[in-house]
N, C-alpha and C. Protein backbone atom coordinates (compact mmCIF):
# COMPACT_ATOMS: atom_id res chain seq x y z
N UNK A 1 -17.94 3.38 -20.99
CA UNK A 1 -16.60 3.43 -20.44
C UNK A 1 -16.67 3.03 -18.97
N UNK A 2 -15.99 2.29 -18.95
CA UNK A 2 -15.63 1.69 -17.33
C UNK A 2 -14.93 2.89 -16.49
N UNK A 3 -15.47 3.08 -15.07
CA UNK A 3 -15.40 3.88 -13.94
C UNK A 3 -14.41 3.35 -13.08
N UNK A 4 -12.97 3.75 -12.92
CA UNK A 4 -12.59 3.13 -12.05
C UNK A 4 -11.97 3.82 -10.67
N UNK A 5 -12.60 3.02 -9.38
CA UNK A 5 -12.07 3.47 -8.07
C UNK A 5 -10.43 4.40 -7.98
N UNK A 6 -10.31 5.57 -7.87
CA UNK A 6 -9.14 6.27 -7.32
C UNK A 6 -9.12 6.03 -5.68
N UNK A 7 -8.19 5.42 -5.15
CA UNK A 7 -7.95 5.36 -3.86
C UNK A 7 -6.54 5.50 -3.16
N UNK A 8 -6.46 5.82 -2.43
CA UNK A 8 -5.12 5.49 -1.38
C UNK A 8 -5.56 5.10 -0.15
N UNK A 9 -4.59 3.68 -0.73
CA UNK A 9 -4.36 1.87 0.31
C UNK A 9 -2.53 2.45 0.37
N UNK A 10 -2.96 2.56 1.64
CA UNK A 10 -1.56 2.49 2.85
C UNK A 10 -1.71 1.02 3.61
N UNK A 11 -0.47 0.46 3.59
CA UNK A 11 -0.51 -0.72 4.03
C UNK A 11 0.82 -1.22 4.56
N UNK A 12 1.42 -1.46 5.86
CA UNK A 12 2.48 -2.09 5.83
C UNK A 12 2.31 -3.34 7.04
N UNK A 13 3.86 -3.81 7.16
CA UNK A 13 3.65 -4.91 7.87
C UNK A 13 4.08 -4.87 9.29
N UNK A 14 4.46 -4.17 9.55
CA UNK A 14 4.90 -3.56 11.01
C UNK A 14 5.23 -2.62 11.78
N UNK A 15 5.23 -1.81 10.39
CA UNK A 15 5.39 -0.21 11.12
C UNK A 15 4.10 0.61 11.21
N UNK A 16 3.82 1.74 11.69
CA UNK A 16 2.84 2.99 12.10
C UNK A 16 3.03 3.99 10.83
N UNK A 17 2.08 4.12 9.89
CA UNK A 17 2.15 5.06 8.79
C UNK A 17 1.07 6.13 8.92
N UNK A 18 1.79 6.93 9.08
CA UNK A 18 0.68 8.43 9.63
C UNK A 18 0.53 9.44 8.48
N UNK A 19 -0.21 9.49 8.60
CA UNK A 19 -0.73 11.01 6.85
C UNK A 19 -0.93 11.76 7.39
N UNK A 20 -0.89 12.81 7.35
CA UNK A 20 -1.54 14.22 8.26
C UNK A 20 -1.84 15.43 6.89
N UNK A 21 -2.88 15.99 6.75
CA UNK A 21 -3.41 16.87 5.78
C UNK A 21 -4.34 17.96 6.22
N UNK A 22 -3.86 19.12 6.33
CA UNK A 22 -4.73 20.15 7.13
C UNK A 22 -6.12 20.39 6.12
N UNK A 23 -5.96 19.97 4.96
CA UNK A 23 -6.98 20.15 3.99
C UNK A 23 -8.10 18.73 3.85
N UNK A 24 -7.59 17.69 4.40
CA UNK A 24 -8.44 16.55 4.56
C UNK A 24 -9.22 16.28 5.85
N UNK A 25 -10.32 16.20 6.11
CA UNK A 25 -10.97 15.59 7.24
C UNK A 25 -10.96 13.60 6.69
N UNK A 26 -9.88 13.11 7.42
CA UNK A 26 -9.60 11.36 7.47
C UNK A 26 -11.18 10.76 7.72
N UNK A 27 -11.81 11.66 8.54
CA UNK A 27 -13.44 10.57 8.96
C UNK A 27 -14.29 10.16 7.65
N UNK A 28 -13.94 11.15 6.63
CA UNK A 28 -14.90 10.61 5.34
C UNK A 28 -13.85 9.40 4.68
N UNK A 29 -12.75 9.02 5.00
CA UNK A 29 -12.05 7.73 4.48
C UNK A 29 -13.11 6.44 4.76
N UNK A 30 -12.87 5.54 3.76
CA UNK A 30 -13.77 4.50 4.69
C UNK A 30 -12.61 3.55 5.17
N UNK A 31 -11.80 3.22 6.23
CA UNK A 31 -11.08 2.60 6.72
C UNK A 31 -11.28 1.29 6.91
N UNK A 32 -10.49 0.11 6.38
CA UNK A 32 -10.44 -1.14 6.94
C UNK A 32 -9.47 -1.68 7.62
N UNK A 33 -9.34 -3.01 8.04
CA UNK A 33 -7.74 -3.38 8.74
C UNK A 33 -7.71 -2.84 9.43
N UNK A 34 -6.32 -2.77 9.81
CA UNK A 34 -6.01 -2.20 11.04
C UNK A 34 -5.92 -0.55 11.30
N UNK A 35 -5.78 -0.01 10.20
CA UNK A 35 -6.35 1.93 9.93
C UNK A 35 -7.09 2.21 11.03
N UNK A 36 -6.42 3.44 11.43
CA UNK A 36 -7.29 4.21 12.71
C UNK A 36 -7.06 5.60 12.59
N UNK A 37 -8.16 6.35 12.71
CA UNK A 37 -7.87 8.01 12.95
C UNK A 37 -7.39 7.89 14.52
N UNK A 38 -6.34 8.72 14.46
CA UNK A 38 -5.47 9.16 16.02
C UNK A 38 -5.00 10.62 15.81
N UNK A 39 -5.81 11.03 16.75
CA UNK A 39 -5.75 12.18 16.93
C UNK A 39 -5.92 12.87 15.35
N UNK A 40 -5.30 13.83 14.68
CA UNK A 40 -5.39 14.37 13.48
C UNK A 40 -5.13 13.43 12.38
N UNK A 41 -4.23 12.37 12.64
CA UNK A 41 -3.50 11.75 11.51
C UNK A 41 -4.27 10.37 10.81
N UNK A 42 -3.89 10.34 9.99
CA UNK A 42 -4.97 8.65 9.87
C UNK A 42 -3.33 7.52 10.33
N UNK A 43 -3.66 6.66 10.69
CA UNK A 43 -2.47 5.48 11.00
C UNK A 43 -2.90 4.30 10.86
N UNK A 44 -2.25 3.81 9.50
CA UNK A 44 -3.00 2.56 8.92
C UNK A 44 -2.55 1.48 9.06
N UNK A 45 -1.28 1.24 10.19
CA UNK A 45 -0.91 0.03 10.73
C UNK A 45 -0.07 0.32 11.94
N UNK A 46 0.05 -0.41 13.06
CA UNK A 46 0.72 -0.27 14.51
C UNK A 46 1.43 -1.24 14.48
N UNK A 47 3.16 -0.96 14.80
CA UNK A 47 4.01 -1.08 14.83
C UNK A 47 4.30 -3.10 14.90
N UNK A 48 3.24 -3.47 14.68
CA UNK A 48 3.24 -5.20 15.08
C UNK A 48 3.38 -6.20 14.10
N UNK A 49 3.34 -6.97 13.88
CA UNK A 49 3.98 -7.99 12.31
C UNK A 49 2.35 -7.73 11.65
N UNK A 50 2.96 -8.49 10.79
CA UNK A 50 1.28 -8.71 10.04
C UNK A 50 0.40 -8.00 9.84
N UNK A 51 0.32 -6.57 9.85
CA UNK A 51 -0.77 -5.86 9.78
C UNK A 51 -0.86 -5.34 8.06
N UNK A 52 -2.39 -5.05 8.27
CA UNK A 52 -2.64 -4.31 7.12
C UNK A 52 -3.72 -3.66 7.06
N UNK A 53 -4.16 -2.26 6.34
CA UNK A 53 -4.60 -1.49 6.78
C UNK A 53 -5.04 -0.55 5.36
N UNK A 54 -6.06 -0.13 5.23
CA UNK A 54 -6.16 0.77 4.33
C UNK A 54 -7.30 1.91 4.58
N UNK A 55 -6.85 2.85 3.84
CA UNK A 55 -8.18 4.00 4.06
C UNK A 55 -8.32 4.09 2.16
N UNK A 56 -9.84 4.30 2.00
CA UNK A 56 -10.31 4.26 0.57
C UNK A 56 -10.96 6.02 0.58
N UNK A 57 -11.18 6.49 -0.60
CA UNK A 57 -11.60 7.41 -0.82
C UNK A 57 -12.86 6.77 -0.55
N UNK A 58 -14.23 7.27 -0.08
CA UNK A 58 -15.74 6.55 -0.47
C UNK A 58 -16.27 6.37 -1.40
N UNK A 59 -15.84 7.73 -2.26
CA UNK A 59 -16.79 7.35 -3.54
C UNK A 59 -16.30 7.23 -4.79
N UNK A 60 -16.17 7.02 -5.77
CA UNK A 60 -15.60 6.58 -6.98
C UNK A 60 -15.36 7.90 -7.60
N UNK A 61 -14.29 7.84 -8.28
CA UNK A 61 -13.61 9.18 -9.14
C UNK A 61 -13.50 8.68 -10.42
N UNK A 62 -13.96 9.20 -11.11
CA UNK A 62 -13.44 9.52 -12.54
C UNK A 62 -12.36 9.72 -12.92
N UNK A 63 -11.33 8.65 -13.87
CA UNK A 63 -9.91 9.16 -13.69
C UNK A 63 -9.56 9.17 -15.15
N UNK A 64 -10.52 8.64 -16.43
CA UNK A 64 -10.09 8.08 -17.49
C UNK A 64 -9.16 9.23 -18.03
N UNK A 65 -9.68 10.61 -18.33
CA UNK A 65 -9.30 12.09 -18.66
C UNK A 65 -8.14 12.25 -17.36
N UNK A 66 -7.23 11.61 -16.53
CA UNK A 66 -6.15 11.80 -15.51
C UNK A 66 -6.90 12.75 -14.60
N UNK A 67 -5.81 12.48 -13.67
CA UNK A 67 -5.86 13.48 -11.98
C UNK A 67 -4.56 13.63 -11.46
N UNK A 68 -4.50 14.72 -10.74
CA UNK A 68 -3.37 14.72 -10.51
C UNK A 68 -3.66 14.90 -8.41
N UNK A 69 -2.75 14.23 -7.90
CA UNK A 69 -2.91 13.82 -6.51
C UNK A 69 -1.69 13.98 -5.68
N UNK A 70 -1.70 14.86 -4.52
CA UNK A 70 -0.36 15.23 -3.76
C UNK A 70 -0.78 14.22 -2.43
N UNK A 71 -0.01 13.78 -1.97
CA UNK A 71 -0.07 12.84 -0.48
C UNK A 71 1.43 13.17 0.36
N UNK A 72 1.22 13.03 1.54
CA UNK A 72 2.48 13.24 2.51
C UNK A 72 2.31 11.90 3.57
N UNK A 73 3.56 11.39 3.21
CA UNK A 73 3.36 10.06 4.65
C UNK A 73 4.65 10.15 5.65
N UNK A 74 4.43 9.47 6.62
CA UNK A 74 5.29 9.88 7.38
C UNK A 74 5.35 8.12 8.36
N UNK A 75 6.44 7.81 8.56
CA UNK A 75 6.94 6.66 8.52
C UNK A 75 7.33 6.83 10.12
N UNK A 76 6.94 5.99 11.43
CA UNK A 76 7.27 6.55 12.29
C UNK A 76 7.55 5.03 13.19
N UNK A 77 7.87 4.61 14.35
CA UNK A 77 7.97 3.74 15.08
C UNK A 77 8.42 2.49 14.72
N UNK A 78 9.78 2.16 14.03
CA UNK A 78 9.98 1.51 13.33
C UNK A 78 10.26 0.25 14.33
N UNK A 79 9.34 -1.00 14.15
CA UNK A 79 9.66 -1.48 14.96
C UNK A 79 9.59 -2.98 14.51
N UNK A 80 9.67 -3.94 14.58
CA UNK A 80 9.73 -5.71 14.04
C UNK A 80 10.64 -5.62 12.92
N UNK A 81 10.31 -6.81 12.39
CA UNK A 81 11.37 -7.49 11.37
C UNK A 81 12.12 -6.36 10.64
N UNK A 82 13.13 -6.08 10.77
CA UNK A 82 14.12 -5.23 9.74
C UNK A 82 13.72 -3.95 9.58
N UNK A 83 13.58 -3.60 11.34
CA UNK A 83 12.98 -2.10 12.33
C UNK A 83 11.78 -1.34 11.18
N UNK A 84 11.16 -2.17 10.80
CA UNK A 84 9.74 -1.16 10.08
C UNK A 84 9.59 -2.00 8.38
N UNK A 85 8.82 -2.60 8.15
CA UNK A 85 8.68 -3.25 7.13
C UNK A 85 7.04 -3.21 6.66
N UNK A 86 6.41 -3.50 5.65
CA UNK A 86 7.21 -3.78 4.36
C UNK A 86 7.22 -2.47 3.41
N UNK A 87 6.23 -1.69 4.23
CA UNK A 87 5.86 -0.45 3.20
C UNK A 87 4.56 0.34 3.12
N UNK A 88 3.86 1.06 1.76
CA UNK A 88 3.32 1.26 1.79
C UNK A 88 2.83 1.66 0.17
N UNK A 89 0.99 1.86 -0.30
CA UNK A 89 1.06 1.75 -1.81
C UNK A 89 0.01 2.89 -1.79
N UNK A 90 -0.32 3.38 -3.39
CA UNK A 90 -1.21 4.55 -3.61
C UNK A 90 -1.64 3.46 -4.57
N UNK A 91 -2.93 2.91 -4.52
CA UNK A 91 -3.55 1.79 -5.45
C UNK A 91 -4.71 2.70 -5.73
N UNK A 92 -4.97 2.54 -7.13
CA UNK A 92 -5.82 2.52 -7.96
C UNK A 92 -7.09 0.80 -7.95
N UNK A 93 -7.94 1.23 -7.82
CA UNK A 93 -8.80 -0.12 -8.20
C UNK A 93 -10.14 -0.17 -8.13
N UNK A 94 -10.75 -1.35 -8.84
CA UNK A 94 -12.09 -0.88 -9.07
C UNK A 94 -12.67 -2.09 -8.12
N UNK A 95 -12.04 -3.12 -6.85
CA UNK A 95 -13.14 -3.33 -6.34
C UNK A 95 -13.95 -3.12 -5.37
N UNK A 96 -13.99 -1.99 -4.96
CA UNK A 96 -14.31 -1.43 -4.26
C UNK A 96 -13.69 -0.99 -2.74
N UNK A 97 -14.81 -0.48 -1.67
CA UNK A 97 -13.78 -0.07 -0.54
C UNK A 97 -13.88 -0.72 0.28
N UNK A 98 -13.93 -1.86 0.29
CA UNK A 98 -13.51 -3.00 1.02
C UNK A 98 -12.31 -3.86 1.38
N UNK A 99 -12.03 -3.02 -0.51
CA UNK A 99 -10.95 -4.06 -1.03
C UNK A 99 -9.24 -4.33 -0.15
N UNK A 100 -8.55 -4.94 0.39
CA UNK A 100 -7.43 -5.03 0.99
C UNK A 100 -6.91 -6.88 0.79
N UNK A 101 -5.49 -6.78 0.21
CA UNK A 101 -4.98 -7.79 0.07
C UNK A 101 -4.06 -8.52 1.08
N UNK A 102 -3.06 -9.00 0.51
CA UNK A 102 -2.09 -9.95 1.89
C UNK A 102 -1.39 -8.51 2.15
N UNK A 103 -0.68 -8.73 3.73
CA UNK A 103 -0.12 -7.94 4.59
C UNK A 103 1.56 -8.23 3.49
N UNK A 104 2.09 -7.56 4.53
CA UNK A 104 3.89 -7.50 4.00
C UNK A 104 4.06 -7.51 2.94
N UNK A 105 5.04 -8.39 2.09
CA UNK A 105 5.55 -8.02 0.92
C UNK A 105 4.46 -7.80 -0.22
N UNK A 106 3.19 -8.35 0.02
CA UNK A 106 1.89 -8.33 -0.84
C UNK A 106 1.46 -6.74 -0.79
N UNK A 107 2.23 -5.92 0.06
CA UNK A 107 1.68 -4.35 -0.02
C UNK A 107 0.38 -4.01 -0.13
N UNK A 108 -0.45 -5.28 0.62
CA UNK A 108 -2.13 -4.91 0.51
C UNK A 108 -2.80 -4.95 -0.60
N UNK A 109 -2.00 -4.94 -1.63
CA UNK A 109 -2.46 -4.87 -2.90
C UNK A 109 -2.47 -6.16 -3.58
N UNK A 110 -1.09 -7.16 -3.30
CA UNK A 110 -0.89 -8.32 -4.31
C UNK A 110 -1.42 -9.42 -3.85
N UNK A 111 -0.89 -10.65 -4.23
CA UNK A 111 -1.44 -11.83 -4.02
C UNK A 111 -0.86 -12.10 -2.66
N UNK A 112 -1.71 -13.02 -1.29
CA UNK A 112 -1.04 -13.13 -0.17
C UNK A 112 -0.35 -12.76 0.90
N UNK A 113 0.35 -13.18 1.33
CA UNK A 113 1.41 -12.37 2.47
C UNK A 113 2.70 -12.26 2.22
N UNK A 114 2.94 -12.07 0.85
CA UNK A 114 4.59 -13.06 0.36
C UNK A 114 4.52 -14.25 0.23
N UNK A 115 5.54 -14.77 -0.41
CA UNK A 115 6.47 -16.06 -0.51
C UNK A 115 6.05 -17.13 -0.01
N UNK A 116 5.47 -16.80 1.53
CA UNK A 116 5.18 -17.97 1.80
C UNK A 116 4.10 -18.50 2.60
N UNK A 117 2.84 -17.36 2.39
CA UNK A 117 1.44 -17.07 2.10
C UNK A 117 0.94 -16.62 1.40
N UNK A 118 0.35 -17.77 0.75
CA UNK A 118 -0.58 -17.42 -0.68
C UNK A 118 -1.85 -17.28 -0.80
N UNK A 119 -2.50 -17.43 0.68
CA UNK A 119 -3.67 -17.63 0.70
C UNK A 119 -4.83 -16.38 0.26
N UNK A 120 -4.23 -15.07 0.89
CA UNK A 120 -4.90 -14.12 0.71
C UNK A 120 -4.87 -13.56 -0.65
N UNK A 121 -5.97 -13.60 -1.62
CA UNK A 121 -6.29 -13.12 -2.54
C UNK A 121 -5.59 -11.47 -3.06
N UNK A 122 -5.47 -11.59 -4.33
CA UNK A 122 -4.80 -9.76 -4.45
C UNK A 122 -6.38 -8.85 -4.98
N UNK A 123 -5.97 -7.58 -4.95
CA UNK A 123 -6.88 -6.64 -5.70
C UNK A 123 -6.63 -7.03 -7.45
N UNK A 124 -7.59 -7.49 -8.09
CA UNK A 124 -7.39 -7.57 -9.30
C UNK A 124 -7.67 -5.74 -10.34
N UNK A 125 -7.54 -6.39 -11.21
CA UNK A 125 -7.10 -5.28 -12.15
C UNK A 125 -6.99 -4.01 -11.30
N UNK A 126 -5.64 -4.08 -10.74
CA UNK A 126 -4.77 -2.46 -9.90
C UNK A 126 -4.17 -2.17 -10.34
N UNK A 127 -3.87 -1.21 -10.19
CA UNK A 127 -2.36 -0.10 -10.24
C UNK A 127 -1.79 0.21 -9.06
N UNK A 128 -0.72 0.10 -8.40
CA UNK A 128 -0.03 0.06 -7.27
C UNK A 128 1.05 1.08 -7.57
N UNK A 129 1.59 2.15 -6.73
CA UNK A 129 2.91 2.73 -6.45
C UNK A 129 2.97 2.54 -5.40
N UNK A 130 4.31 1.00 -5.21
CA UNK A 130 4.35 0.49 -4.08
C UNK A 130 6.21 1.31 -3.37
N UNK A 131 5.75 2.20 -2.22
CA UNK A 131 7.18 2.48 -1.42
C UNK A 131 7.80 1.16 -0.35
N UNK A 132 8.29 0.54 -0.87
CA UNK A 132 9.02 -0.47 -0.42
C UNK A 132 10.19 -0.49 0.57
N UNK A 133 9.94 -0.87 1.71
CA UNK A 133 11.23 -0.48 2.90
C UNK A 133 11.36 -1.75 3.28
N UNK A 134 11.45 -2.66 2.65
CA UNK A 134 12.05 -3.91 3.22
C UNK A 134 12.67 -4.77 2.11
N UNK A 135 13.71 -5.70 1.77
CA UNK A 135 14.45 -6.13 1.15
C UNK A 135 14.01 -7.62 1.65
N UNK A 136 12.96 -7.96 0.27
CA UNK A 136 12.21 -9.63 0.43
C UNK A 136 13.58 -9.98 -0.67
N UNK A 137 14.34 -11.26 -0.55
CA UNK A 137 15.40 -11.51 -1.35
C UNK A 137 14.63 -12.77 -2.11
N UNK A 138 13.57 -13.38 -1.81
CA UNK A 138 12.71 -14.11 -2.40
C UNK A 138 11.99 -13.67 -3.30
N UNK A 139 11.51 -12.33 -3.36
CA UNK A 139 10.73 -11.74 -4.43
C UNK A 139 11.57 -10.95 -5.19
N UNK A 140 12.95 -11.12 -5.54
CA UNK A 140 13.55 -10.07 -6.20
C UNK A 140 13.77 -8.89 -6.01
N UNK A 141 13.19 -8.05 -4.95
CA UNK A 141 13.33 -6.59 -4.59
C UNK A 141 14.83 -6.51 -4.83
N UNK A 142 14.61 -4.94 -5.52
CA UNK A 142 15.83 -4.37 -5.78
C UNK A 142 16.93 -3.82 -4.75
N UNK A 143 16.61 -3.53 -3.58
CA UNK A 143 16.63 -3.04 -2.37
C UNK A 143 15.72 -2.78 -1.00
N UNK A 144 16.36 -2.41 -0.58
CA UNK A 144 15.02 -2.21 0.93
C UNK A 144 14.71 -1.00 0.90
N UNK A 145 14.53 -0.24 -0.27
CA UNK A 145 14.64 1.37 0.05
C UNK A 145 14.19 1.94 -1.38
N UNK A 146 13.00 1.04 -1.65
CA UNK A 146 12.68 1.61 -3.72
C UNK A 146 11.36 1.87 -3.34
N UNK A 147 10.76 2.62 -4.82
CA UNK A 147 9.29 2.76 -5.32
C UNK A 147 9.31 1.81 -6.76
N UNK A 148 8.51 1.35 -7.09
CA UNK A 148 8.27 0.81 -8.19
C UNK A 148 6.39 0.26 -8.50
N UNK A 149 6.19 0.41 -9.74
CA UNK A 149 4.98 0.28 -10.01
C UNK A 149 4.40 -1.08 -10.82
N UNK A 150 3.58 -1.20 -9.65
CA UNK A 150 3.25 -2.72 -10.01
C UNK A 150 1.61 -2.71 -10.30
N UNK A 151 1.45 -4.09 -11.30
CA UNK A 151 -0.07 -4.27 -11.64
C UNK A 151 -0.44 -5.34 -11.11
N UNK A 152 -1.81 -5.75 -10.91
CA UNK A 152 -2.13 -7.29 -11.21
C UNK A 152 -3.37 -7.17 -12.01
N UNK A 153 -3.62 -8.39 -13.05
CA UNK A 153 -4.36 -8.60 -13.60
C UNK A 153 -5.52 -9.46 -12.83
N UNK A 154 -6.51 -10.45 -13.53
CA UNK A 154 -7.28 -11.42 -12.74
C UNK A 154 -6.77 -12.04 -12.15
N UNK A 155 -7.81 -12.71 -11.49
CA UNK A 155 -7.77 -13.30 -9.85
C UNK A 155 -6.79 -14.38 -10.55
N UNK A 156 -6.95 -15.36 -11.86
CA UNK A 156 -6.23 -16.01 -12.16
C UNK A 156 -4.66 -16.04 -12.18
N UNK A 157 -4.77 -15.08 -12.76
CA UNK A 157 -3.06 -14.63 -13.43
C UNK A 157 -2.18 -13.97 -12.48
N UNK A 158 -2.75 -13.75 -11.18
CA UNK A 158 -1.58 -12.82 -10.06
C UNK A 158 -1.01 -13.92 -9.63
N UNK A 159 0.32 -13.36 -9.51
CA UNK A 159 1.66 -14.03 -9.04
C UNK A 159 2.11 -13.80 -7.72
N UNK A 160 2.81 -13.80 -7.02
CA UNK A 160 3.75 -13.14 -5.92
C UNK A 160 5.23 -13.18 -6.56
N UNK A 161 6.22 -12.38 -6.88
CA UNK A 161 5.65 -11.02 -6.50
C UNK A 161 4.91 -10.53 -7.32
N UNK A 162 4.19 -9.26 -7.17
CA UNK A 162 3.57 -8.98 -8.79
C UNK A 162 3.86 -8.03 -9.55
N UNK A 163 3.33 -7.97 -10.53
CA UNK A 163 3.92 -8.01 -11.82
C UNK A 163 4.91 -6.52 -11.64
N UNK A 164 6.07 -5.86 -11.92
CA UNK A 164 7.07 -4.47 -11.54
C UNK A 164 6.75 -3.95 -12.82
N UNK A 165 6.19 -2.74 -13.38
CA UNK A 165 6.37 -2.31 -14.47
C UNK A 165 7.91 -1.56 -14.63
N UNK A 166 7.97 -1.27 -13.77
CA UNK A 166 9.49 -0.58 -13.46
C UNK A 166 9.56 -0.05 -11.78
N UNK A 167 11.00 0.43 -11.42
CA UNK A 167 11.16 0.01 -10.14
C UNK A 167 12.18 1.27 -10.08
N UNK A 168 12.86 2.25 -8.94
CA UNK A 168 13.46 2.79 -8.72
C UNK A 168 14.68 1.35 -8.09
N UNK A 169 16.10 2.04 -8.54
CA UNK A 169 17.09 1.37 -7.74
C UNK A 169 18.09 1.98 -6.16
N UNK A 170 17.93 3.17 -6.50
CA UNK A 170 18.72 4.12 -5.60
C UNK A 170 17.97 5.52 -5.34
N UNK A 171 17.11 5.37 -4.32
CA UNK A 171 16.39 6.74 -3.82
C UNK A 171 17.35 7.68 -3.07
N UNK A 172 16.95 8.89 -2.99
CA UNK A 172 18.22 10.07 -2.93
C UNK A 172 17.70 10.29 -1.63
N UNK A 173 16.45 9.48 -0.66
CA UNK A 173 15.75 9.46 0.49
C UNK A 173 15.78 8.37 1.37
N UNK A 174 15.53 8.51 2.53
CA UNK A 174 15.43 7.20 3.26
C UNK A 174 14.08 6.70 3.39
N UNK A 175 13.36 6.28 3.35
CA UNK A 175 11.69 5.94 3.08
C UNK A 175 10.97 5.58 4.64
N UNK A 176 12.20 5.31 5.28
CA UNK A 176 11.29 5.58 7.11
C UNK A 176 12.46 5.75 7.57
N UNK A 177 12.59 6.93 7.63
CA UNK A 177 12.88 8.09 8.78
C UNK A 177 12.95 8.68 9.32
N UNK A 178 11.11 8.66 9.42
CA UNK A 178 10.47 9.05 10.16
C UNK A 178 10.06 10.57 9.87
C-alpha cells in the first residue's frame, strides 16, 4: 500500500497568512517559499504579489485508515491586487517536502501561476482544500469568497484551473478579515 504525505501548504499571492497553535512548535515544519516563523506564528506569504509559501509536516503520515486534523488561519494585511489574494490550501501529497506549485490562482498546489503562467509545474496526484479569496473570472471561480476541493492528477493531465470536485457558493464568513 502506497504511503501518502499529510501536509499543510498555505499559500497565497499577496497577502500575510498567520497560523498560531499553542500546541504546535512551527520550527519542526519544514518551510519553503516565502514561509517564515515570526515571532509565535508561522507566515507563509508577505503582503507582496507573487508569493508562495508553504510549511510541510517533515515526516510522512499514514492516512489510508483517515485522520482527523483541526487548523486555525488568520488572514491579516490585506494588501495588492483585490486587497489580499489568492488564498490559501490544506494539500495532501506524496511528493514530498519540497513540493510547492505556481503562486496565485494555482494555490501552490496547481499547474502555474494562473491563466496566464503555465510554466510552473503543479503537485501531482493531490488533494487540495483550496480557501479562495479572490475572484479569477478566467478560471471560473464561483466567487471571491469560496472553499472548494480540488485534485490534480499527472504531470500530464493538470489543467489550470484544476480539476473542482465541488466548491462552496456562499460562505456564512468572510475568508480575510482578518
Amino acid at each position: 500500500m502506497r504511503l501518502w504525505s499529510c501536509a499543510v501548504l498555505f499559500v497565497a499571492l499577496n497577502l500575510p497568512v498567520l497560523a498560531a497553535d499553542a500546541r504546535r512548535d512551527f520550527r519542526s515544519f519544514h518551510l519553503i517559499g516565502s514561509a517564515e516563523i515570526v515571532g509565535s506564528r508561522l507566515r507563509l506569504t508577505p503582503a507582496v504579489m507573487n508569493q508562495a509559501g508553504a510549511a510541510w509536516f517533515p515526516e510522512r503520515k499514514y492516512i489510508a485508515a483517515g485522520f482527523d486534523l483541526t487548523f486555525r488561519f488568520q488572514i491579516t494585511d490585506r494588501g495588492g491586487l483585490g486587497e489580499g489574494a489568492d488564498g490559501i490550501a490544506f494539500v495532501i501529497q506524496d511528493a514530498g517536502p519540497d513540493a510547492l506549485a505556481g503562486s496565485g490562482s494555482a494555490g501552490g498546489f496547481a499547474l502555474g501561476g494562473g491563466e496566464r503562467n503555465r510554466r510552473k509545474k503543479g503537485i501531482p496526484h493531490s488533494v487540495a482544500v483550496f480557501f479562495d479569496t479572490f475572484l479569477n473570472e478566467d478560471g471560473n471561480d464561483p466567487s471571491d469568497n469560496y472553499v472548494a476541493i480540488s485534485t490534480n492528477g499527472s504531470v500530464k493531465k493538470m489543467r489550470w484551473p484544476p480539476a473542482r470536485l465541488g466548491a462552496t457558493r456562499n460562505l456564512p464568513v468572510f475568508l480575510k478579515d482578518g
